[in-house]
C-alpha atoms as a PDB file:
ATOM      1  CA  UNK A   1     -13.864  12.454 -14.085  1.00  0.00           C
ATOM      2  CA  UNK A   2     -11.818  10.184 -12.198  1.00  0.00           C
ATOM      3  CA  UNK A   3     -10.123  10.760  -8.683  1.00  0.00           C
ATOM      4  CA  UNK A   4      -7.845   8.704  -6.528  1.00  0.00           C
ATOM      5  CA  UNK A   5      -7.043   8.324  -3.499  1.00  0.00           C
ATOM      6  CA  UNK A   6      -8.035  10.795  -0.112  1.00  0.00           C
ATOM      7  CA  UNK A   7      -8.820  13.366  -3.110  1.00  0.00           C
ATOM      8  CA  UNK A   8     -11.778  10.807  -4.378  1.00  0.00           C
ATOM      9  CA  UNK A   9     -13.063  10.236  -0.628  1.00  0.00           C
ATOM     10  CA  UNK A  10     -12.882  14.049  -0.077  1.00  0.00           C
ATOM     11  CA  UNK A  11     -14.861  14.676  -3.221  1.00  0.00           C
ATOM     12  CA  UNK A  12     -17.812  11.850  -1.833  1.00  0.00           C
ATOM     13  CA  UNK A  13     -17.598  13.524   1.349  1.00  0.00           C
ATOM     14  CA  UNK A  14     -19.126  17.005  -0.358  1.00  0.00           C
ATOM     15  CA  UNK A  15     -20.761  17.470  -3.601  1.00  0.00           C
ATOM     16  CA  UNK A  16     -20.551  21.034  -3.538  1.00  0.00           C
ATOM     17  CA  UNK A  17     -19.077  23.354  -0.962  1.00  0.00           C
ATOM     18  CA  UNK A  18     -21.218  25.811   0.535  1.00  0.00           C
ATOM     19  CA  UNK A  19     -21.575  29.104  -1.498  1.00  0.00           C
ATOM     20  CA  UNK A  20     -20.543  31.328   1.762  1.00  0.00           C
ATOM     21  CA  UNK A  21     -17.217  29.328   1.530  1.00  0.00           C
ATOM     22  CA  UNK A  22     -16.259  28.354  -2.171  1.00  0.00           C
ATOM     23  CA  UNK A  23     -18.276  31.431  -3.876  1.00  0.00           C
ATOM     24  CA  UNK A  24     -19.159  30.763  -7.610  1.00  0.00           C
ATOM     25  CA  UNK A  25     -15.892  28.193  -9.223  1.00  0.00           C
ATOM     26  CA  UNK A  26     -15.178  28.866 -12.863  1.00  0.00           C
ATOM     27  CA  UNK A  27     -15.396  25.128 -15.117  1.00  0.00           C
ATOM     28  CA  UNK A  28     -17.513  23.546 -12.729  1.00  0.00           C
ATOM     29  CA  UNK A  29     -14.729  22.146 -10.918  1.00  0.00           C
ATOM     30  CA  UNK A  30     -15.588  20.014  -7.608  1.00  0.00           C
ATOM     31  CA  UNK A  31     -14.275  22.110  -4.776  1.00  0.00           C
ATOM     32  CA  UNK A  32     -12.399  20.358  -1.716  1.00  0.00           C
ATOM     33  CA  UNK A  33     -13.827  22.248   1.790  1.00  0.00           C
ATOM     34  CA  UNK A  34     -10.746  23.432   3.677  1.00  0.00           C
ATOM     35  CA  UNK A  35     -10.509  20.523   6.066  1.00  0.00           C
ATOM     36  CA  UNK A  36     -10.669  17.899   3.629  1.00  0.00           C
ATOM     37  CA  UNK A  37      -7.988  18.993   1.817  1.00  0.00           C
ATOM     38  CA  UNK A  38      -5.338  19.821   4.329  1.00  0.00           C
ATOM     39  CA  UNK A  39      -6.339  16.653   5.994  1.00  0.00           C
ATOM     40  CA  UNK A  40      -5.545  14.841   2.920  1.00  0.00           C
ATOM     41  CA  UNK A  41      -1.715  16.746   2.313  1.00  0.00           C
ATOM     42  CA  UNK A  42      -1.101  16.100   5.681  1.00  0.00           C
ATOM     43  CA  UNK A  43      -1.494  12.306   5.520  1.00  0.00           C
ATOM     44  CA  UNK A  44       0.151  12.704   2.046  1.00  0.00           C
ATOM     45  CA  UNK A  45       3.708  14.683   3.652  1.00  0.00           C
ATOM     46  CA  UNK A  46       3.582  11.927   6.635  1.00  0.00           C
ATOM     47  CA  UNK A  47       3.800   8.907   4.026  1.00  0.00           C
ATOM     48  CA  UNK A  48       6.672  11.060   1.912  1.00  0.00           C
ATOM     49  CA  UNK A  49       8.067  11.500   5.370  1.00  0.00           C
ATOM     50  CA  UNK A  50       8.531   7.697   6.487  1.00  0.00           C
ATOM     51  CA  UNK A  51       9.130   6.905   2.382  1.00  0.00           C
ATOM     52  CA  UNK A  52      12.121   9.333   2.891  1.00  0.00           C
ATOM     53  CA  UNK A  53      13.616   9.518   6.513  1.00  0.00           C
ATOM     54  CA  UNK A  54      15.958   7.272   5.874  1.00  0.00           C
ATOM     55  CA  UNK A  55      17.633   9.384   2.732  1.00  0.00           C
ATOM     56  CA  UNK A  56      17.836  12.472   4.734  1.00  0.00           C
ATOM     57  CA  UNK A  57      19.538  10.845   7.571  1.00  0.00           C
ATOM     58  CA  UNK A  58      22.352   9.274   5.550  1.00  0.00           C
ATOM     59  CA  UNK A  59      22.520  12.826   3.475  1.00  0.00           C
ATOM     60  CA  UNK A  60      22.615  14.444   6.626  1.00  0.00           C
ATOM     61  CA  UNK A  61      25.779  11.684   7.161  1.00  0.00           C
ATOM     62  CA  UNK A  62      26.916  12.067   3.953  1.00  0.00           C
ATOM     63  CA  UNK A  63      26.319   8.545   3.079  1.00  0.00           C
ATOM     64  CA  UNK A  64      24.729   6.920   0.380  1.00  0.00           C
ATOM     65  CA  UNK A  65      22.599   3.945  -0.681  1.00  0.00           C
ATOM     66  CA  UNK A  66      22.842   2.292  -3.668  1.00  0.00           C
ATOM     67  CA  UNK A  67      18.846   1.003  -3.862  1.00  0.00           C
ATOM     68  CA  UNK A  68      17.149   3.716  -1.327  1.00  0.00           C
ATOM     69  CA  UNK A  69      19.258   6.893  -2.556  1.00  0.00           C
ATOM     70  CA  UNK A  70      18.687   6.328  -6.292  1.00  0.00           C
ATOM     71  CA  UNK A  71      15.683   8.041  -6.821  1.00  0.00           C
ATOM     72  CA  UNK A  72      17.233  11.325  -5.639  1.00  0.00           C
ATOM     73  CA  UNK A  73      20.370  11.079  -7.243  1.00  0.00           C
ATOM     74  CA  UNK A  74      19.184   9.813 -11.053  1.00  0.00           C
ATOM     75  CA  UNK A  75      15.794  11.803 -10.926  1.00  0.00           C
ATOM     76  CA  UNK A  76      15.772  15.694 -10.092  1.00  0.00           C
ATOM     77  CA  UNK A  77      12.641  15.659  -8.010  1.00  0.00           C
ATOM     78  CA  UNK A  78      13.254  16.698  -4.372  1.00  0.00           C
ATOM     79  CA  UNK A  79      12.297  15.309  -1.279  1.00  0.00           C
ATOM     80  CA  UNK A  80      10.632  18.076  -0.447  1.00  0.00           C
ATOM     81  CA  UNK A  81       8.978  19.032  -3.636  1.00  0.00           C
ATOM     82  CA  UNK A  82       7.933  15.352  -3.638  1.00  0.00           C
ATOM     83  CA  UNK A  83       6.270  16.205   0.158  1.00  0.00           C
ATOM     84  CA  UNK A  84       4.248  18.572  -1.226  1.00  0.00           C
ATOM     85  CA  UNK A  85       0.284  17.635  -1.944  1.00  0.00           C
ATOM     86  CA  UNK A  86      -1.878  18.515  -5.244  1.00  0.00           C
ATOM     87  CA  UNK A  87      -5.115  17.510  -6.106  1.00  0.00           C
ATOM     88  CA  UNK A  88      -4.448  17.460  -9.752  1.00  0.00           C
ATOM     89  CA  UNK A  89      -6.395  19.511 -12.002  1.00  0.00           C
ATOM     90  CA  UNK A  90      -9.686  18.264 -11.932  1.00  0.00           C
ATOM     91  CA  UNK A  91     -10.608  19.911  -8.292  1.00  0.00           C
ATOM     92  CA  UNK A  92     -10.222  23.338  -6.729  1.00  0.00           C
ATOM     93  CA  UNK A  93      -9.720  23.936  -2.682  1.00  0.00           C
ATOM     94  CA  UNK A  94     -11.370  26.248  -0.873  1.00  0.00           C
ATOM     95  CA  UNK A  95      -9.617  28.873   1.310  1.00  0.00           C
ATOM     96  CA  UNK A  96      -6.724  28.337  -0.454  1.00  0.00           C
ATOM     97  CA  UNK A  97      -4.451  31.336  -0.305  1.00  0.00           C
ATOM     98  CA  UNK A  98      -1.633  30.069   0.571  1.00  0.00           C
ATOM     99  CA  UNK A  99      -1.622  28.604  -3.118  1.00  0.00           C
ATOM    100  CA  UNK A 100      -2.826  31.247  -4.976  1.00  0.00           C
ATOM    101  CA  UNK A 101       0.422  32.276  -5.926  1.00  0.00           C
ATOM    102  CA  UNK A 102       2.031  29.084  -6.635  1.00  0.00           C
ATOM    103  CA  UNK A 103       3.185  28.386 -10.579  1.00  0.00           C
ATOM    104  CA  UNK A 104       0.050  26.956 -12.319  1.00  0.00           C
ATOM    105  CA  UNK A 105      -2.471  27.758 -10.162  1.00  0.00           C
ATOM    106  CA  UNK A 106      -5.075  30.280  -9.772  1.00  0.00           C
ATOM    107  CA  UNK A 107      -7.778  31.602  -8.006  1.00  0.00           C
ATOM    108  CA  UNK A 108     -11.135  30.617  -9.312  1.00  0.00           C
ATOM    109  CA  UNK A 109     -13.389  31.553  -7.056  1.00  0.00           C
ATOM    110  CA  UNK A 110     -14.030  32.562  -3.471  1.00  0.00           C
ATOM    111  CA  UNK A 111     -13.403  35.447  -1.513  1.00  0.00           C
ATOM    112  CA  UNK A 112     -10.374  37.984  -1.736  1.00  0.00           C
ATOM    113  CA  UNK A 113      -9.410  36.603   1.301  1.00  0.00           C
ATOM    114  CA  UNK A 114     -10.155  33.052   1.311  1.00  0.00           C
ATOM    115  CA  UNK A 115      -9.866  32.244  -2.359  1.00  0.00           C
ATOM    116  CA  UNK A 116     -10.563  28.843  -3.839  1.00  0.00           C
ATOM    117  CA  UNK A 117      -7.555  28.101  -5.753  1.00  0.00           C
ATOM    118  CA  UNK A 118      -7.591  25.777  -8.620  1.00  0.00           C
ATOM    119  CA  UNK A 119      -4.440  24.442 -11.320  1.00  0.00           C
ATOM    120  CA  UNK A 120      -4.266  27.064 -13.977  1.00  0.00           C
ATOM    121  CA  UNK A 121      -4.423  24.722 -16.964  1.00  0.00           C
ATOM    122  CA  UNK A 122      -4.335  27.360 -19.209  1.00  0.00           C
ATOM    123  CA  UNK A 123      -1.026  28.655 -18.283  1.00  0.00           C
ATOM    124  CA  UNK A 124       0.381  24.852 -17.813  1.00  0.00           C
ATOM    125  CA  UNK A 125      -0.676  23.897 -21.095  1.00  0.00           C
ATOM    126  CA  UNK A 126       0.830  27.451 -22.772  1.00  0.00           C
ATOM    127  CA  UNK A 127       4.090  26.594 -21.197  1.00  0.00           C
ATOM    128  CA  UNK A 128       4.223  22.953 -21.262  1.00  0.00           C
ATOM    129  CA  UNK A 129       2.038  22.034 -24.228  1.00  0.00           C
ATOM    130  CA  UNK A 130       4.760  20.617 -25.762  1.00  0.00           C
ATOM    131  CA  UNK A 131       6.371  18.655 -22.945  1.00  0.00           C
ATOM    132  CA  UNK A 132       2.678  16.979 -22.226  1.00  0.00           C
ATOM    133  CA  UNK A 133       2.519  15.876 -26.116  1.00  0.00           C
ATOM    134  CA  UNK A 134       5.835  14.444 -25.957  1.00  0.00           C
ATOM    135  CA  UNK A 135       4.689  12.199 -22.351  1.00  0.00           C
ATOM    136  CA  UNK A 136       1.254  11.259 -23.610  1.00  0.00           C
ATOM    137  CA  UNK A 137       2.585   9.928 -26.868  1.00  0.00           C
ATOM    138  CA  UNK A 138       5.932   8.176 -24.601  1.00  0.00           C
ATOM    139  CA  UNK A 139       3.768   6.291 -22.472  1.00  0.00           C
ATOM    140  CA  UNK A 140       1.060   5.489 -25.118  1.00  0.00           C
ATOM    141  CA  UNK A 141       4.064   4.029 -27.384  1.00  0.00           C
ATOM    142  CA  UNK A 142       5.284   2.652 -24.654  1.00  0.00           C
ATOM    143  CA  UNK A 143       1.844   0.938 -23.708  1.00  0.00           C
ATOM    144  CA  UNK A 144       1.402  -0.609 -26.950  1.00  0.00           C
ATOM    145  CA  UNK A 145       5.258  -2.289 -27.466  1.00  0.00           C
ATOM    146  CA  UNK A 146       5.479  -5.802 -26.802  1.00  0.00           C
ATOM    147  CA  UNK A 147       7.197  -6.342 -23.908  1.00  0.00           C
ATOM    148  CA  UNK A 148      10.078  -7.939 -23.808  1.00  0.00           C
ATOM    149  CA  UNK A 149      11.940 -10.288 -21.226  1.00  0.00           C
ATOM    150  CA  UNK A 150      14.912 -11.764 -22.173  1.00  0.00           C
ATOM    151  CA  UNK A 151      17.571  -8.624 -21.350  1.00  0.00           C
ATOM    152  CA  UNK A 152      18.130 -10.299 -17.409  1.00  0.00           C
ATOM    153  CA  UNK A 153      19.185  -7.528 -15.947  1.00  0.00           C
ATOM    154  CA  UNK A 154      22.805  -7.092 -17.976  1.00  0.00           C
ATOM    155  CA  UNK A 155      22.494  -3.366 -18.368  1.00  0.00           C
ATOM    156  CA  UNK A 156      24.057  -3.026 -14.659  1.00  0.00           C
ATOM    157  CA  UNK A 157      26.750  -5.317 -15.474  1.00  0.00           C
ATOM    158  CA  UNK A 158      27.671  -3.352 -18.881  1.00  0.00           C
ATOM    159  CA  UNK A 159      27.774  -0.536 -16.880  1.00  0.00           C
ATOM    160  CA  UNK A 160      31.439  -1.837 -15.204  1.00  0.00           C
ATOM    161  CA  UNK A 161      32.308  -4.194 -18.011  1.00  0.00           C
ATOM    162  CA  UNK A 162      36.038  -3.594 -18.120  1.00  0.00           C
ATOM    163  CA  UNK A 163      36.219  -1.235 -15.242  1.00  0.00           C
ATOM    164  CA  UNK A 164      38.508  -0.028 -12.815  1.00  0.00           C
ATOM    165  CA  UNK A 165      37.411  -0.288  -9.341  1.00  0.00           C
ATOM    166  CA  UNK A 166      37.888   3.457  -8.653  1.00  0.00           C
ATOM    167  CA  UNK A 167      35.713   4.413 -11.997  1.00  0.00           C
ATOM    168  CA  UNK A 168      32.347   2.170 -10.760  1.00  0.00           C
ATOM    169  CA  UNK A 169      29.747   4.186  -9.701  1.00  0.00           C
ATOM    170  CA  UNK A 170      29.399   1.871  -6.403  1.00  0.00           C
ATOM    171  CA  UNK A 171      32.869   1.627  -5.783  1.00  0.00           C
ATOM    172  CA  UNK A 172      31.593   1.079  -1.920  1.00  0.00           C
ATOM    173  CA  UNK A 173      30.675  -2.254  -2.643  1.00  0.00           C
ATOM    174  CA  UNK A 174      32.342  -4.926  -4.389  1.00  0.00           C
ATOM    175  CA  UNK A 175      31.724  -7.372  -7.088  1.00  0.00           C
ATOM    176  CA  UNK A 176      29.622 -10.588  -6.462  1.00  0.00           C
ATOM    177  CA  UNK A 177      32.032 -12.402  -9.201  1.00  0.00           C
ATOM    178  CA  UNK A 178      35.055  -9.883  -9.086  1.00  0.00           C
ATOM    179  CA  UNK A 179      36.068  -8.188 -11.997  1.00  0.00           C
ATOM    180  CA  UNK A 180      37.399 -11.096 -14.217  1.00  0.00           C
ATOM    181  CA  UNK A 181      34.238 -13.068 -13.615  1.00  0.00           C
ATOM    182  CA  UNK A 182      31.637 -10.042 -13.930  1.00  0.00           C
ATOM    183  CA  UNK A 183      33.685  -9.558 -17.440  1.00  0.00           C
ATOM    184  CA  UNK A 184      33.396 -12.846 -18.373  1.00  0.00           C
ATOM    185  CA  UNK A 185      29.278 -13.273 -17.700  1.00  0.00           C
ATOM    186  CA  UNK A 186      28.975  -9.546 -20.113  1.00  0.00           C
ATOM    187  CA  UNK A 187      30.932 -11.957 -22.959  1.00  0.00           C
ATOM    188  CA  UNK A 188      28.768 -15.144 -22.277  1.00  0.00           C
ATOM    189  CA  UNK A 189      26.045 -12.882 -23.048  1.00  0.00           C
ATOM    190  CA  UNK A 190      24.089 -10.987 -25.452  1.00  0.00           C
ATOM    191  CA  UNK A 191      22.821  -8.112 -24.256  1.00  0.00           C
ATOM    192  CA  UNK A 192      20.048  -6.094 -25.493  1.00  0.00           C
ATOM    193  CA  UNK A 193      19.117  -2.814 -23.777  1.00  0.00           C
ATOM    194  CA  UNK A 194      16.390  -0.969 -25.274  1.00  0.00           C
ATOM    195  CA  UNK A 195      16.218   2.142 -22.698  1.00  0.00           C
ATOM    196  CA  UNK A 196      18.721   5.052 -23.371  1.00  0.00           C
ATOM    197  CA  UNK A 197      18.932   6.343 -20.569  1.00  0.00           C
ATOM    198  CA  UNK A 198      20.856   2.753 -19.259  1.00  0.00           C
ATOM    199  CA  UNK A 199      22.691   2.800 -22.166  1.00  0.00           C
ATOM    200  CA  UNK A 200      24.373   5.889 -21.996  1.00  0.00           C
ATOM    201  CA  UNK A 201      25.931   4.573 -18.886  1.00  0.00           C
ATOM    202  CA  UNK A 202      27.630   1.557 -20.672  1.00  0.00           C
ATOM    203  CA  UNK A 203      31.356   1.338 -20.897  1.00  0.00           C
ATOM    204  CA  UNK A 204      32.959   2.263 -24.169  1.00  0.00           C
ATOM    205  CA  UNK A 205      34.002  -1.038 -24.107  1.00  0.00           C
ATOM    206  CA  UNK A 206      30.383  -2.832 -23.856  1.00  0.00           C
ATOM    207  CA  UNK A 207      28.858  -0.474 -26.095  1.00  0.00           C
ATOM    208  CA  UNK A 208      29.450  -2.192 -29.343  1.00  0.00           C
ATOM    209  CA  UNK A 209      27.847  -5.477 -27.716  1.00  0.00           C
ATOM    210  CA  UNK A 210      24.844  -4.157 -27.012  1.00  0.00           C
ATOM    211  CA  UNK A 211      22.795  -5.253 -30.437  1.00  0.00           C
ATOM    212  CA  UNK A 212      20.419  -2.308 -30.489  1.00  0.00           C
ATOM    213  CA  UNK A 213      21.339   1.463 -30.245  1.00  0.00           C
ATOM    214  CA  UNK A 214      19.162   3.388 -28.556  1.00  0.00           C
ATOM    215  CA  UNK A 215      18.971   7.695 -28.337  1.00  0.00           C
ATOM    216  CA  UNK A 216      17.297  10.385 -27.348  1.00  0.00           C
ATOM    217  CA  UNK A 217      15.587   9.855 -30.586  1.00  0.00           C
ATOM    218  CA  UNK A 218      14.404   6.516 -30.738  1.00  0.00           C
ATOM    219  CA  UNK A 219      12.418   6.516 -27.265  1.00  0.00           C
ATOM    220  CA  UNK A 220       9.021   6.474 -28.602  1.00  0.00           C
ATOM    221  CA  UNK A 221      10.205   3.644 -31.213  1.00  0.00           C
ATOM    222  CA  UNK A 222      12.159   1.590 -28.493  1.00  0.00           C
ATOM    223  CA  UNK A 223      11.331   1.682 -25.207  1.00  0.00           C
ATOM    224  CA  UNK A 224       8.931  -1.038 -24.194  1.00  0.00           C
ATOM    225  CA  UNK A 225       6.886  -2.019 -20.921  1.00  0.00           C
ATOM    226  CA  UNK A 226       9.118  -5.554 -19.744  1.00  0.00           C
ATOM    227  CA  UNK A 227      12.101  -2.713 -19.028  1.00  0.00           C
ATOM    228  CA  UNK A 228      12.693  -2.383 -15.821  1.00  0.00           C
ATOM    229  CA  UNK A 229      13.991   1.169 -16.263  1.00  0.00           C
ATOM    230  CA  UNK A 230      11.126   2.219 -18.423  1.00  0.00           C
ATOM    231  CA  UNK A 231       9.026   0.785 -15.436  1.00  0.00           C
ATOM    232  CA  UNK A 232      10.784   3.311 -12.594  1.00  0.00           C
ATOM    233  CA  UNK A 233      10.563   6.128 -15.514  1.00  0.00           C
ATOM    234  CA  UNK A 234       6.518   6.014 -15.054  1.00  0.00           C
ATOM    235  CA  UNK A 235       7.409   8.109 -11.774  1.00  0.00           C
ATOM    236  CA  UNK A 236       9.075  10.496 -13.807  1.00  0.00           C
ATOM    237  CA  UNK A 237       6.469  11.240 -16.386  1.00  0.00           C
ATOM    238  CA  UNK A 238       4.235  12.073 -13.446  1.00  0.00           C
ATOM    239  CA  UNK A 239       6.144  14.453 -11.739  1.00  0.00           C
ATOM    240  CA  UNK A 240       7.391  16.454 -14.650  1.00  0.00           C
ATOM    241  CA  UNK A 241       3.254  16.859 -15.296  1.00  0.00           C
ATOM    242  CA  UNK A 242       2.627  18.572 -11.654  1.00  0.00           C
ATOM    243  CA  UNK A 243       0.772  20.023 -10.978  1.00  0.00           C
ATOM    244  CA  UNK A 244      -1.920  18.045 -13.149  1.00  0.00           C
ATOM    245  CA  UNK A 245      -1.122  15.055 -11.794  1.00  0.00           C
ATOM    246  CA  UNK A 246      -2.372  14.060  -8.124  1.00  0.00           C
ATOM    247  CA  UNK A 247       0.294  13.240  -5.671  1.00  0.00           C
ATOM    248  CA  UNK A 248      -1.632  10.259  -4.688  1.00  0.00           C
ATOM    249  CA  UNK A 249      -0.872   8.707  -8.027  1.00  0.00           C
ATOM    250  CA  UNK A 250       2.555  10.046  -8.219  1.00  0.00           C
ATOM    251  CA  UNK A 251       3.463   8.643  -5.368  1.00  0.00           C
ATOM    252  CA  UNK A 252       2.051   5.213  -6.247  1.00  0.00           C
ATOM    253  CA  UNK A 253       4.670   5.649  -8.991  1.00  0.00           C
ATOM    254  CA  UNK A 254       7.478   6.712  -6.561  1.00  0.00           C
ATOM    255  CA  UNK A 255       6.730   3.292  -4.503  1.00  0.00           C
ATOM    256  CA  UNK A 256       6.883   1.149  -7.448  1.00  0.00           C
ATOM    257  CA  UNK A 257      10.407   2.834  -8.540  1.00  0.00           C
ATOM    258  CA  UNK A 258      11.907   1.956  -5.796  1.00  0.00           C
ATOM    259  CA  UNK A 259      10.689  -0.980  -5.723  1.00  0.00           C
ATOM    260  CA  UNK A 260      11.968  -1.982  -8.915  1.00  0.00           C
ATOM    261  CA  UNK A 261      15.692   0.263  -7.863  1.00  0.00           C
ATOM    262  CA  UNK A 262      15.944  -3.143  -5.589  1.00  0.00           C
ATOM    263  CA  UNK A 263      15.018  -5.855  -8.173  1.00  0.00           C
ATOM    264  CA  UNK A 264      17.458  -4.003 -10.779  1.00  0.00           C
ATOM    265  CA  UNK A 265      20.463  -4.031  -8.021  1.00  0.00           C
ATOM    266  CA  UNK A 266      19.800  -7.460  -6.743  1.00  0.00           C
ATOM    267  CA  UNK A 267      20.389  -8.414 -10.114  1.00  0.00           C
ATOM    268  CA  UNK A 268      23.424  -6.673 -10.549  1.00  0.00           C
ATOM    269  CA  UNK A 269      27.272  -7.519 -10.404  1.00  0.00           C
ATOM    270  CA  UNK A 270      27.609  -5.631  -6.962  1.00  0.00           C
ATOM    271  CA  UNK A 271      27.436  -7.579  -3.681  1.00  0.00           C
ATOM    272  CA  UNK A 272      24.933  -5.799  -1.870  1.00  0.00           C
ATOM    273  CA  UNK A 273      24.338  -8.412   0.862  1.00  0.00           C
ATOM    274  CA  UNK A 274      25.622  -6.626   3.829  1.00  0.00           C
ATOM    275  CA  UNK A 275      22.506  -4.034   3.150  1.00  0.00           C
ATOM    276  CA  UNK A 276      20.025  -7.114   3.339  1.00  0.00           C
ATOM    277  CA  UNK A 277      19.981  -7.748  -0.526  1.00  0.00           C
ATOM    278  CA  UNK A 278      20.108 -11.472  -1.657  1.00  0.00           C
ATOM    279  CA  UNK A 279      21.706 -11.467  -5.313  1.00  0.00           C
ATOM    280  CA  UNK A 280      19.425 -12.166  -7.951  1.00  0.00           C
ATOM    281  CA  UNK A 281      22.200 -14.348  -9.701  1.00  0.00           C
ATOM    282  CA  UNK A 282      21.462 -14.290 -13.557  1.00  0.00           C
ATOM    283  CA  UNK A 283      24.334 -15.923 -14.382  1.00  0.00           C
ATOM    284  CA  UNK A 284      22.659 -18.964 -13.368  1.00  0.00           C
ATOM    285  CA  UNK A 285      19.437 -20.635 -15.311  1.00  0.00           C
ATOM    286  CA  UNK A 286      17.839 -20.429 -11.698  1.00  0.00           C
ATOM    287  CA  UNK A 287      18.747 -16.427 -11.618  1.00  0.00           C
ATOM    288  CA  UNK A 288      17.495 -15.877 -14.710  1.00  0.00           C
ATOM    289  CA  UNK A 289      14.592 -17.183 -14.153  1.00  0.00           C
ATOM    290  CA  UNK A 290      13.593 -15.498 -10.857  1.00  0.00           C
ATOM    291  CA  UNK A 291      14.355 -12.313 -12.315  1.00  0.00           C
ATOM    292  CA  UNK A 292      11.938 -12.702 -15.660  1.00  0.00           C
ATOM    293  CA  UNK A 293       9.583 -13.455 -12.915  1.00  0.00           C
ATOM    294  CA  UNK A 294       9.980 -10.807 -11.446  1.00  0.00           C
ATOM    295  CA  UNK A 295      10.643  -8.472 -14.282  1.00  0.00           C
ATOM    296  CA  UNK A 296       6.667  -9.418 -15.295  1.00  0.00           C
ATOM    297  CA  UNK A 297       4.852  -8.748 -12.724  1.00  0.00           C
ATOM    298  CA  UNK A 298       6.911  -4.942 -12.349  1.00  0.00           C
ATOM    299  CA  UNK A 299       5.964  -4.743 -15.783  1.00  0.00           C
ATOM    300  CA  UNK A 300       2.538  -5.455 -15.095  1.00  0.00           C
ATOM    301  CA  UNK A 301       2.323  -2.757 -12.423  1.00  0.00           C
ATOM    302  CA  UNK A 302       3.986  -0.378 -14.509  1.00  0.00           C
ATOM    303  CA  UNK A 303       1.610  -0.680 -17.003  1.00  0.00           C
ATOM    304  CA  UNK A 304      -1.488  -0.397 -14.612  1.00  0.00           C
ATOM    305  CA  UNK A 305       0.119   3.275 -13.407  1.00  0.00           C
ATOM    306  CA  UNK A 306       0.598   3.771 -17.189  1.00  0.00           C
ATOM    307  CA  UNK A 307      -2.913   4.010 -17.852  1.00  0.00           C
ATOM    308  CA  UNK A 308      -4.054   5.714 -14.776  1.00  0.00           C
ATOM    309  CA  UNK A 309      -0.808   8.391 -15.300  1.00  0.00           C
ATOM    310  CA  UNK A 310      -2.212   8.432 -19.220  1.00  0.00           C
ATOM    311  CA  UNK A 311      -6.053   8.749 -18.336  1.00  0.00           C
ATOM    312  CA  UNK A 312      -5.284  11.799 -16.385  1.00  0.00           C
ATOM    313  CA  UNK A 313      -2.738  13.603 -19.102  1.00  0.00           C
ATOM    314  CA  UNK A 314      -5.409  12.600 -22.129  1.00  0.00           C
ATOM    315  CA  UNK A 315      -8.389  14.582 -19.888  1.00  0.00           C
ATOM    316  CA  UNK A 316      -6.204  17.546 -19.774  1.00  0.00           C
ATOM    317  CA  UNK A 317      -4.656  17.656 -22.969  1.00  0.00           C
END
């Protein structure tokens, strides 16, 4: 079994709850005392809360951020569903019954009226057996494709590539180059997006210069581990897998997607310095080569939560 995170230290702190408070657990899970594990989603809805102040001001404003916003516009999880704490399936909590009823979980143990409540991985699997396949064998595939380095960021710019200012999706901001010269560095250039979901956003017009083609059905073929997109989409394989997955590792995922969100608009053709964004300029030999740089070592922390995101899904599967 592995743990992470306040879940692991809360698991050292007791190797077995007393019997007077967990009764007997079905499976032999580890059982959390009370205590330990509403200390733990307490510190885990504080660091969601100062990860995510900032996007409920400006939606309280009804502004938006083109870096800091993204993750709640492009991926469906909530704020508030990302705020709230699981252990994963591989420990139950005692006195639990506030959870009892949630989707997934069940009680296991306990006391009719302080049940120890653990994920129901029967029902999870029965419902989403075939949506955990499909993530272990993405993230495996992608695991094992070479990476690759050499796409510089383009994607954004194909995204306005013969665009009207009131069609871009950041029409707030402007263009580094302006429109002629953002045009001109998508012709200079061969671009070669392997990640569909950036594709789909490319103008009709840069379509037919991107060399490859990806779909919905050539994922597991195509996407690789040096894509920056593929790197943010890590966070998204572990939430659609809660409540398996510990929010301690999902929201190591979470950081590193918006960490990358910034590296991916730096790079792009919008001028995003007012908001305290230097450009990555890839137009230049300099650009291009900060941004590789860059690109590898994302890729190499996208790859560690890989495993540790794949590790958990292969001991449940």
């Amino acid at each position: 079994m592995s743990l992470t995170g306040d879940t692991e230290d809360a698991v050292d702190a007791v190797d077995a709850v007393d019997a007077r408070e967990a009764g007997e657990v079905a499976e032999h899970l580890p059982v959390l005392p009370a205590t330990a594990w509403r200390a733990a989603a307490t510190r885990h809805a504080e660091r969601v809360r100062t990860l995510t102040e900032g996007h409920a001001a400006r939606a309280s404003a009804g502004r938006h951020h083109p870096v800091e916003d993204f993750l709640f516009s492009y991926y469906s999880l909530r704020p508030g569903q990302l705020r709230r704490w699981y252990p994963g399936a591989e420990v139950a909590l005692a006195d639990a019954s506030e959870r009892a009823g949630w989707r997934f979980h069940r009680a296991v143990g306990g006391s009719t009226g302080a049940p120890t409540v653990a994920v129901d991985l029967g029902g999870f699997t029965a419902a989403r057996g075939a949506q955990l396949d499909f993530t272990v064998r993405m993230l495996s595939a992608t695991s094992a494709a070479p990476g690759q380095f050499g796409c510089f960021g383009l994607h954004e710019w194909a995204m306005v590539y013969r665009q009207g200012a009131d069609e871009r999706r950041h029409a707030s901001w402007g263009l580094r180059l302006g429109p002629t010269g953002t045009d001109e560095v998508v012709r200079e250039h061969q671009i070669r997006c392997t990640h569909y979901d950036a594709f789909r956003f490319f103008t009709q017009d840069a379509r037919p210069r991107n060399t490859v083609r990806p779909n919905l059905d050539s994922r597991l073929a195509m996407e690789q581990p040096g894509c920056l997109h593929a790197g943010m989409d890590v966070y998204k394989w572990a939430y659609k897998m809660i409540p398996v997955v510990p929010s301690e590792l999902l929201l190591d995922c979470f950081e590193l997607a918006r960490s990358i969100r910034e590296l991916d608009m730096r790079a792009s053709p919008y001028d995003l310095s007012a908001l305290g964004y230097p450009p990555v300029a890839i137009e230049t030999a300099e650009g291009k080569a900060e941004y590789v740089a860059a690109q590898r070592e994302f890729g190499q922390a996208a790859q560690l939560l890989r495993g540790r995101l794949l590790a958990v899904l292969r001991r449940v599967s």
